[in-house]
Protein backbone atom coordinates (compact mmCIF):
# COMPACT_ATOMS: atom_id res chain seq x y z
CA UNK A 1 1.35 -320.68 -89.52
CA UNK A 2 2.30 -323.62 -87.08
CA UNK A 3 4.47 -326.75 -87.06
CA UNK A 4 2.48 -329.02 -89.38
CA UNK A 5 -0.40 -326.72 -90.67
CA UNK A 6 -1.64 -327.89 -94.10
CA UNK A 7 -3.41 -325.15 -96.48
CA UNK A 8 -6.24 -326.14 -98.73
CA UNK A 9 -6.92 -323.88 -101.83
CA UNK A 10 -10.79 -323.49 -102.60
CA UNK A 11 -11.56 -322.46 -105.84
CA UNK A 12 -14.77 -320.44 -106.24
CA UNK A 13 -14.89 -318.55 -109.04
CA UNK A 14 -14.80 -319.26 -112.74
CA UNK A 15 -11.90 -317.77 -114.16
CA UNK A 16 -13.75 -316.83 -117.00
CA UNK A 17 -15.94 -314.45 -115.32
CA UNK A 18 -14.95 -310.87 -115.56
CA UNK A 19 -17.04 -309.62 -112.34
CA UNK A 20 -16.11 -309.81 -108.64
CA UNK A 21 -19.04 -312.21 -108.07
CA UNK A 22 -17.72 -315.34 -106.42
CA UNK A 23 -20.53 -317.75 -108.09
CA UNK A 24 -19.45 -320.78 -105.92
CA UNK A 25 -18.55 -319.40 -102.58
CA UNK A 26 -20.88 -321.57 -100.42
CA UNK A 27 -20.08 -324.89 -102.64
CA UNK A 28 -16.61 -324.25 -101.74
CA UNK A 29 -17.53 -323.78 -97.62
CA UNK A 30 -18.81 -327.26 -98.73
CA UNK A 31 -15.85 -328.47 -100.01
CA UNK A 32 -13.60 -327.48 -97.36
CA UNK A 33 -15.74 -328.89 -94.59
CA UNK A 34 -16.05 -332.24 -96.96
CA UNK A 35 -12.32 -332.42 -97.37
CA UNK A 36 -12.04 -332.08 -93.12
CA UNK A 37 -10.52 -328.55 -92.71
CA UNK A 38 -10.08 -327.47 -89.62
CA UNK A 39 -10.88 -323.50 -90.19
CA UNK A 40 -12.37 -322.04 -93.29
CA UNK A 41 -11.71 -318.47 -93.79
CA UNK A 42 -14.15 -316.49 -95.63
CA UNK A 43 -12.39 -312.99 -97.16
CA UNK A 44 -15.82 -311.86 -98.81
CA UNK A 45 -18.83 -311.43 -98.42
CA UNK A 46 -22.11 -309.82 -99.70
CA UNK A 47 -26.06 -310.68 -100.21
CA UNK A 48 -28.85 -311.48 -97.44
CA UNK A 49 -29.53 -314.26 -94.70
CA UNK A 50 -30.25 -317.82 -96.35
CA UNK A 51 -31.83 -320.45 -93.92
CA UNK A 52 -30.02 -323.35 -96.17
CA UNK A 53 -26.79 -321.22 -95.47
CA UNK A 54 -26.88 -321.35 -92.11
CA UNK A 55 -27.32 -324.83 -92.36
CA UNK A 56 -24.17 -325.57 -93.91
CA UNK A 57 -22.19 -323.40 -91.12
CA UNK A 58 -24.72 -325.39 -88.41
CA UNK A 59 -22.84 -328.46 -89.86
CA UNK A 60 -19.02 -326.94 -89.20
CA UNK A 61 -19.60 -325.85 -86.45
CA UNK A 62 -20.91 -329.49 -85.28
CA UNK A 63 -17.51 -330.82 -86.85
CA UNK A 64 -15.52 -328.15 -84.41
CA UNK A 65 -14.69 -326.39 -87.72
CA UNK A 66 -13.99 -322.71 -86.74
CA UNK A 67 -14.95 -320.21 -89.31
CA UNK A 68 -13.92 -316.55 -89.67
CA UNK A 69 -15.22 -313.98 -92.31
CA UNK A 70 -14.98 -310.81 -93.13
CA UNK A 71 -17.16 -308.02 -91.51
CA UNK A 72 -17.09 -305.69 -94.62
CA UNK A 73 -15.74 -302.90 -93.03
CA UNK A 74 -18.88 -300.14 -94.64
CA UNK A 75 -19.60 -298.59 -91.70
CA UNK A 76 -22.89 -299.68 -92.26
CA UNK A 77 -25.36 -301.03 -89.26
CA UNK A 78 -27.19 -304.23 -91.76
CA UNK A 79 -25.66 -307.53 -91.68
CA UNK A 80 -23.38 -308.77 -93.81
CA UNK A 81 -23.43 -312.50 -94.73
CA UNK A 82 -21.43 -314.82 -94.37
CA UNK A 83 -20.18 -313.20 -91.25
CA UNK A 84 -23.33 -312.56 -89.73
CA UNK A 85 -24.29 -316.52 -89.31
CA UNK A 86 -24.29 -317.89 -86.19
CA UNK A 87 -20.87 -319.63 -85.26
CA UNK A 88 -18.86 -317.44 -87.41
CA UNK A 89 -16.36 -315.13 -86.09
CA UNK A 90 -16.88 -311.80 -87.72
CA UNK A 91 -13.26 -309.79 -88.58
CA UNK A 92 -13.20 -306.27 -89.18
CA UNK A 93 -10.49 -303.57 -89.91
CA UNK A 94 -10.29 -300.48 -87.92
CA UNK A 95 -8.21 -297.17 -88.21
């Protein structure tokens, strides 16, 4: 935290839904960059590459919006979206 900072809550997930699906994840990368935040961090992640995806981190990124996600931390050598976009920093855990 810093003098100033300002935290924006994003929403995406239905609180009805009893899964650990997070329906709405890119809508709310949407949202953020919509409402100007500065960095969007991304604590999940899951599924394949998406052109349109990338797209929408293309557009941060233009804005000087830096995003971080998660690396998944599975010891496993495929990529794992979000954090394997371009212009997104990729954190992972070690022992």
């Amino acid at each position: 935290m810093g003098y100033s900072v300002k935290i924006i809550a994003v929403k995406s997930k239905l609180s009805s839904t009893t899964d650990n699906s997070i329906q709405y994840a890119y809508e709310g990368v949407e949202y953020a960059i919509a409402a100007g935040a500065d960095v969007i961090s991304m604590s999940w992640g899951g599924g394949g590459y998406f052109a349109i995806s990338q797209l929408l981190f293309d557009e941060a990124h233009s804005k000087g919006i830096v995003l971080v996600a998660a690396a998944g931390n599975d010891n496993e050598s495929d990529p794992n979206y979000p954090a394997a976009y371009n212009h997104v920093i990729s954190v992972a855990a070690s022992d």
